[in-house]
C-alpha atoms as a PDB file:
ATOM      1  CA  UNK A   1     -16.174  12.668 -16.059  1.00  0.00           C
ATOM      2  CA  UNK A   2     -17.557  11.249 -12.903  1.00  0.00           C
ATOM      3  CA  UNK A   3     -16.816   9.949  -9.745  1.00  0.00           C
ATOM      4  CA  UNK A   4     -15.415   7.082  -8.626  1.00  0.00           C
ATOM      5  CA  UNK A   5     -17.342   5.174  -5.552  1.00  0.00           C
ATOM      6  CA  UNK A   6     -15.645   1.663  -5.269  1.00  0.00           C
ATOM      7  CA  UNK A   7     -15.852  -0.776  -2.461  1.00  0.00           C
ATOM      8  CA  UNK A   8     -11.840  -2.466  -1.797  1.00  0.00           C
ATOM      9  CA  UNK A   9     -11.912  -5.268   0.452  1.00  0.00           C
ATOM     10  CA  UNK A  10      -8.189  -5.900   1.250  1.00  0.00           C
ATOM     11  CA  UNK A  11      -5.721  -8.181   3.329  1.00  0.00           C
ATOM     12  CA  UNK A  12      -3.424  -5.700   5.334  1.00  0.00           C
ATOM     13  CA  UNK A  13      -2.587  -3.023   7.574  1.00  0.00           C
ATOM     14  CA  UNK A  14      -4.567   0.599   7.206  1.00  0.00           C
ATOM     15  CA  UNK A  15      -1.583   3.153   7.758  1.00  0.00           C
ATOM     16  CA  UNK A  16      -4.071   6.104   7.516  1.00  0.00           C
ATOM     17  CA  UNK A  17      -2.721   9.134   6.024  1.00  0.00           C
ATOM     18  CA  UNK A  18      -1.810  12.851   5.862  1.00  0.00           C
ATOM     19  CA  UNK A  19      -5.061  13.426   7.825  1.00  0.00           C
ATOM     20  CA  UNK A  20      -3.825  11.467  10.640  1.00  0.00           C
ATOM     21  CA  UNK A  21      -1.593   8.045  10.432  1.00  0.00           C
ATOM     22  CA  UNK A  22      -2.294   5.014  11.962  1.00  0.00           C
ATOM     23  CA  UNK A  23       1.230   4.103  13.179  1.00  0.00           C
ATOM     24  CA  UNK A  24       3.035   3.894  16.307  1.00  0.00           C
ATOM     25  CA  UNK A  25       5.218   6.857  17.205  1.00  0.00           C
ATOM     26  CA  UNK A  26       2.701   9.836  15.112  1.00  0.00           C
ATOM     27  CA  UNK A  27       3.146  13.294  16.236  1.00  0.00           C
ATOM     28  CA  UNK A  28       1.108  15.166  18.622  1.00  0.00           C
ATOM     29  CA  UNK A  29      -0.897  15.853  15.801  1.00  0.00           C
ATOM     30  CA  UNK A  30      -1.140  12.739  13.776  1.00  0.00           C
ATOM     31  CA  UNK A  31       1.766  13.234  11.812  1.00  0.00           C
ATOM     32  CA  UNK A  32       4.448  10.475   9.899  1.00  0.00           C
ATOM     33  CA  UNK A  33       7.129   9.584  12.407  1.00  0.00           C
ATOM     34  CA  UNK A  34      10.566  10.596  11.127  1.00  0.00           C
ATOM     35  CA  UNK A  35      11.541   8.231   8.302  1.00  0.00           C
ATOM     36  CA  UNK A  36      14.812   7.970   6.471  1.00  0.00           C
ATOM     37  CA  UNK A  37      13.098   7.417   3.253  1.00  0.00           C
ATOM     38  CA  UNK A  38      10.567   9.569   3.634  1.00  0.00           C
ATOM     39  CA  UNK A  39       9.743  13.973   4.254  1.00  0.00           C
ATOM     40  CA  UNK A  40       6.106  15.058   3.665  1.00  0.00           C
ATOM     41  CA  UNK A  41       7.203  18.912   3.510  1.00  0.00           C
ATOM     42  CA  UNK A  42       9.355  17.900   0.784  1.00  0.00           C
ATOM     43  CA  UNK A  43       7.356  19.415  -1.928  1.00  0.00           C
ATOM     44  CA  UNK A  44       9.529  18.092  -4.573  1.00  0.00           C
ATOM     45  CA  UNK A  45      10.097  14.616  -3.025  1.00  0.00           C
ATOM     46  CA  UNK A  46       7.797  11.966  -3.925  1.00  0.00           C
ATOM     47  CA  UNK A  47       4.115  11.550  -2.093  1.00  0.00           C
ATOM     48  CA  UNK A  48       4.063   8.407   0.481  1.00  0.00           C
ATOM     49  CA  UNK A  49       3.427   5.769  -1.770  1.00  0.00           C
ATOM     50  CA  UNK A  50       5.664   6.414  -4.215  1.00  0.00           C
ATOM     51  CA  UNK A  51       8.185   6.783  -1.762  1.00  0.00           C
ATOM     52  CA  UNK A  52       7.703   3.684   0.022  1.00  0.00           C
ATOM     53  CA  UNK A  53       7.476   1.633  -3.140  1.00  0.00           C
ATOM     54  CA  UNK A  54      10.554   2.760  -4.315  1.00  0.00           C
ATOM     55  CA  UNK A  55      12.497   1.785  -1.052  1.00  0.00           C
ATOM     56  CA  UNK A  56      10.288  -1.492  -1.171  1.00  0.00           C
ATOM     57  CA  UNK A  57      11.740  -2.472  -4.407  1.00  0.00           C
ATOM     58  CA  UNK A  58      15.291  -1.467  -4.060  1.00  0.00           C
ATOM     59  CA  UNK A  59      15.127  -3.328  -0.520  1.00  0.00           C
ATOM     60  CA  UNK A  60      13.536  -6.464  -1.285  1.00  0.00           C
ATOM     61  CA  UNK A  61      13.214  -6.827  -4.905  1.00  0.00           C
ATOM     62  CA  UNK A  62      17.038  -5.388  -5.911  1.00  0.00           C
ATOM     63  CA  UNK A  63      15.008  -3.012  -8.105  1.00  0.00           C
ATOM     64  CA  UNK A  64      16.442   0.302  -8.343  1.00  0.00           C
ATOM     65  CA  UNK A  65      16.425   1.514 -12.432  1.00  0.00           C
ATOM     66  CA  UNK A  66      15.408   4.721 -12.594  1.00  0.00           C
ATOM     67  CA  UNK A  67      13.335   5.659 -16.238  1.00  0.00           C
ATOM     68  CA  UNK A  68      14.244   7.543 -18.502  1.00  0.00           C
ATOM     69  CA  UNK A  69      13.092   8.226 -22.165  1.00  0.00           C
ATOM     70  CA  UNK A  70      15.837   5.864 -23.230  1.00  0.00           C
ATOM     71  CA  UNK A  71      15.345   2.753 -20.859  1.00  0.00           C
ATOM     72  CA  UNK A  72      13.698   0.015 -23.051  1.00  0.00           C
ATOM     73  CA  UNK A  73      11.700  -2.440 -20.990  1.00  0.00           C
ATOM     74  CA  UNK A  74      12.069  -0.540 -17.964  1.00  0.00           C
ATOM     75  CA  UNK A  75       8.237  -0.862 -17.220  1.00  0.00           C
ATOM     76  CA  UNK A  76       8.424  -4.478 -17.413  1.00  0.00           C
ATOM     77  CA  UNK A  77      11.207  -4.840 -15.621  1.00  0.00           C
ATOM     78  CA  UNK A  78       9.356  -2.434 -12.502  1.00  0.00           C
ATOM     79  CA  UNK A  79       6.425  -4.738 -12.910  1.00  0.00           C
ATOM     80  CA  UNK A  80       8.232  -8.189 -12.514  1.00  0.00           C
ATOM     81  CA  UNK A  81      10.257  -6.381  -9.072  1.00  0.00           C
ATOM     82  CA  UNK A  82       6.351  -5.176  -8.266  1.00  0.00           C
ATOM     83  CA  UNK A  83       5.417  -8.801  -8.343  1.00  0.00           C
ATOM     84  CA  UNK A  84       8.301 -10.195  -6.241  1.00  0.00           C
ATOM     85  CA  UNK A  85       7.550  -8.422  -3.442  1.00  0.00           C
ATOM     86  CA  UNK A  86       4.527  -9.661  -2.579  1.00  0.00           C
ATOM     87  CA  UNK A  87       2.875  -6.970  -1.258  1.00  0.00           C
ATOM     88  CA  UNK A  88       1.168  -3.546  -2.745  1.00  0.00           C
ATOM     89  CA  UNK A  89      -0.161  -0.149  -1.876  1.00  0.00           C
ATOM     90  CA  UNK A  90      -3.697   0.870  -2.537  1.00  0.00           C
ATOM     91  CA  UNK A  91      -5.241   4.128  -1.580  1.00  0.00           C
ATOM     92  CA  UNK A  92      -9.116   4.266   0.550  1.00  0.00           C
ATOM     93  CA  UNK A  93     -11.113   7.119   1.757  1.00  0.00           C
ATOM     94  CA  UNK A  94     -10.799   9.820  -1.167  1.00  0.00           C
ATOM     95  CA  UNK A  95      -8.916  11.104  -4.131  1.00  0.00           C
ATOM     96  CA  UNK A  96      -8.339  15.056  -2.199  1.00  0.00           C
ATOM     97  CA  UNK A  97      -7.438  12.934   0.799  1.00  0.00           C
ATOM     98  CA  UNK A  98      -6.108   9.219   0.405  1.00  0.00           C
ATOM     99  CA  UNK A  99      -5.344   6.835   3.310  1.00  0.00           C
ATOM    100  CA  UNK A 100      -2.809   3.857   2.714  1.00  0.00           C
ATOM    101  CA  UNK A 101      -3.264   0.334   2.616  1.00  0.00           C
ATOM    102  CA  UNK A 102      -0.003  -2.012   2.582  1.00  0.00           C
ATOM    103  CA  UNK A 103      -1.726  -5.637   1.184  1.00  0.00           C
ATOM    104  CA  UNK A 104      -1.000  -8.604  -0.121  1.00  0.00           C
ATOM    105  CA  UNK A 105      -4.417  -8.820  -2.168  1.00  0.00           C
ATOM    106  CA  UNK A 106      -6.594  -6.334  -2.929  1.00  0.00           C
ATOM    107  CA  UNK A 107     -10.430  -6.461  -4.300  1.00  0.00           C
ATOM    108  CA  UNK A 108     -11.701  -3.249  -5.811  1.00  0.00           C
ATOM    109  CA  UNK A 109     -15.383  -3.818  -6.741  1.00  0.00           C
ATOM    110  CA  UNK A 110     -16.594  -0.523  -8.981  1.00  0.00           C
ATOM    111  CA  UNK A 111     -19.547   1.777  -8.647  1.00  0.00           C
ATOM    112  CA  UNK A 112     -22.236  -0.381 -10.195  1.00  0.00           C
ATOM    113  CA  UNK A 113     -20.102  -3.684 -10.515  1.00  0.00           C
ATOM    114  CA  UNK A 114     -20.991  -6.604  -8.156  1.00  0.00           C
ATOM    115  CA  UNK A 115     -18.554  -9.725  -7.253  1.00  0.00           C
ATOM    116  CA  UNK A 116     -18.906 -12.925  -5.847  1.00  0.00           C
ATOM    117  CA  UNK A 117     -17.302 -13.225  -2.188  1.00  0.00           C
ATOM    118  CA  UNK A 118     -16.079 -16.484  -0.820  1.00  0.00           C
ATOM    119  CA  UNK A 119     -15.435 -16.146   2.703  1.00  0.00           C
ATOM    120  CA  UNK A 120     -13.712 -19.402   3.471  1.00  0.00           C
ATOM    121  CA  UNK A 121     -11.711 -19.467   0.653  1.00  0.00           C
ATOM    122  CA  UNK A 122     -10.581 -15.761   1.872  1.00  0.00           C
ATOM    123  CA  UNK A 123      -9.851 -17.054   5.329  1.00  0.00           C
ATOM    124  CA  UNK A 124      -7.890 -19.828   4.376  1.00  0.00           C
ATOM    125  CA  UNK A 125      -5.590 -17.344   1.640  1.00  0.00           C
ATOM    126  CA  UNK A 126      -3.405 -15.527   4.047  1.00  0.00           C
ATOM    127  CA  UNK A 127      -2.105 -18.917   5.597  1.00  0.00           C
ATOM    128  CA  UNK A 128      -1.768 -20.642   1.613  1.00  0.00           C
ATOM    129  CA  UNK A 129       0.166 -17.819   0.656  1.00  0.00           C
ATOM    130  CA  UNK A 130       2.248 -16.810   2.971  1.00  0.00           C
ATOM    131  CA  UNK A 131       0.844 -12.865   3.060  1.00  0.00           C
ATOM    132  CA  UNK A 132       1.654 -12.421   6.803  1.00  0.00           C
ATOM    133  CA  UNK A 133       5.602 -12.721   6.111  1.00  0.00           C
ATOM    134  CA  UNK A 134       5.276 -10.510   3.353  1.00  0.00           C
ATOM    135  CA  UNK A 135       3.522  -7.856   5.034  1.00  0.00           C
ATOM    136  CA  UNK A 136       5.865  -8.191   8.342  1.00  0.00           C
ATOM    137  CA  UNK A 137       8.977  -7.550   5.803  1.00  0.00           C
ATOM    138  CA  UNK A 138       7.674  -4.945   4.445  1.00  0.00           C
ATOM    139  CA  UNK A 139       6.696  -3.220   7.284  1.00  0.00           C
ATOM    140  CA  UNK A 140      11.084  -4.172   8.789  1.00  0.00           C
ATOM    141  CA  UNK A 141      12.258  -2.436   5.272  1.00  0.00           C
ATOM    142  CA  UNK A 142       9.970   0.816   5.802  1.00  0.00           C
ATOM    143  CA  UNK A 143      10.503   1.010   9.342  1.00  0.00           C
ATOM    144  CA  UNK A 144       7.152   1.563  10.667  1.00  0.00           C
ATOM    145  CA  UNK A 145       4.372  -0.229  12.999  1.00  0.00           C
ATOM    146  CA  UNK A 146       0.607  -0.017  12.130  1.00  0.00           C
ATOM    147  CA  UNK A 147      -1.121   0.784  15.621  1.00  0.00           C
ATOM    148  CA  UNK A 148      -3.557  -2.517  13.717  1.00  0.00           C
ATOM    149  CA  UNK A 149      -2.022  -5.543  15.804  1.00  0.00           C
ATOM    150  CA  UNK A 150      -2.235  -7.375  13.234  1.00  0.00           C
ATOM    151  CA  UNK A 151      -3.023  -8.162   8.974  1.00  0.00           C
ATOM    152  CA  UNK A 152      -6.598  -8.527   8.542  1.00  0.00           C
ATOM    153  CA  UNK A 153      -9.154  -8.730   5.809  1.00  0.00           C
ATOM    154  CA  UNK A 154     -10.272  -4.807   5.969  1.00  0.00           C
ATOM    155  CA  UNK A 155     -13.469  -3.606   4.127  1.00  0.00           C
ATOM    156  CA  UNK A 156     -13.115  -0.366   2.898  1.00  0.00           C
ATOM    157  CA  UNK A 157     -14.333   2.468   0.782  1.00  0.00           C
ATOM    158  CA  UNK A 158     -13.236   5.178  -1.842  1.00  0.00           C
ATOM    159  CA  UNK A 159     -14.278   8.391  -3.368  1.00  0.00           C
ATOM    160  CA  UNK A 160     -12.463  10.317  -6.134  1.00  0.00           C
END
């Protein structure tokens, strides 16, 4: 197995991650503020992205099925509530140590892999689509502030 070395060019926030987060109100250390949804020494709680997802789906999306072994369709079902809310998580940096992107479109180009970049039609998206509304909601329902002013196109690496 190898590694993984992909370039992500995404339209976002970065939020940063265990190794430091890139919100307003962080610890003296760089730690998640205190979150309702969320407790990072909860070892049997669910990891940050996870987390926020699942408040992001119940919040905006009215999504909140939990699977089981016996829930038929249940991963279409999360996938149609993914869609509706506009927005997704992606992970930068590396596999032992991920930092958090909130987006509305994310571009992973692979290790080897080249793509085609338009940069006016990439300008011109965020407006079309309505991404900055999306992102602002999401950021009300989870109840944090990048210390980023504002979404921007973000270039990006990862390693895992």
């Amino acid at each position: 197995m190898g590694q993984s070395t992909n370039a992500i060019l995404a339209y976002g926030y970065n939020l940063g991650g265990e190794e430091g987060w890139e919100l307003e109100g962080v610890g003296e250390y760089g730690e998640m503020p205190t979150l309702d949804w969320y407790s990072p020494n909860n070892e049997d709680g669910d990891d940050f992205q996870t987390a926020a997802e699942t408040k992001l789906l119940a919040e905006i999306a009215g999504f909140t099925e939990q699977w089981h072994s016996k829930n038929e369709g249940y991963f279409d079902r999360e996938r149609a509530a993914k869609a509706r809310l506009g927005v997704e998580f992606d992970t930068h940096c590396s596999g032992d140590y991920p930092m958090y992107l909130l987006a509305t479109k994310v571009i992973t180009v692979h290790r080897g892999s080249v793509e085609g970049i338009d940069p006016n039609g990439l300008a011109a998206q965020p407006q079309q689509n309505g991404w900055d509304d999306k992102l602002r909601t999401a950021l009300q329902v989870l109840g944090i502030t990048p210390t980023q002013g504002q979404a921007k196109w973000l270039l990006c690496s990862y390693w895992g």
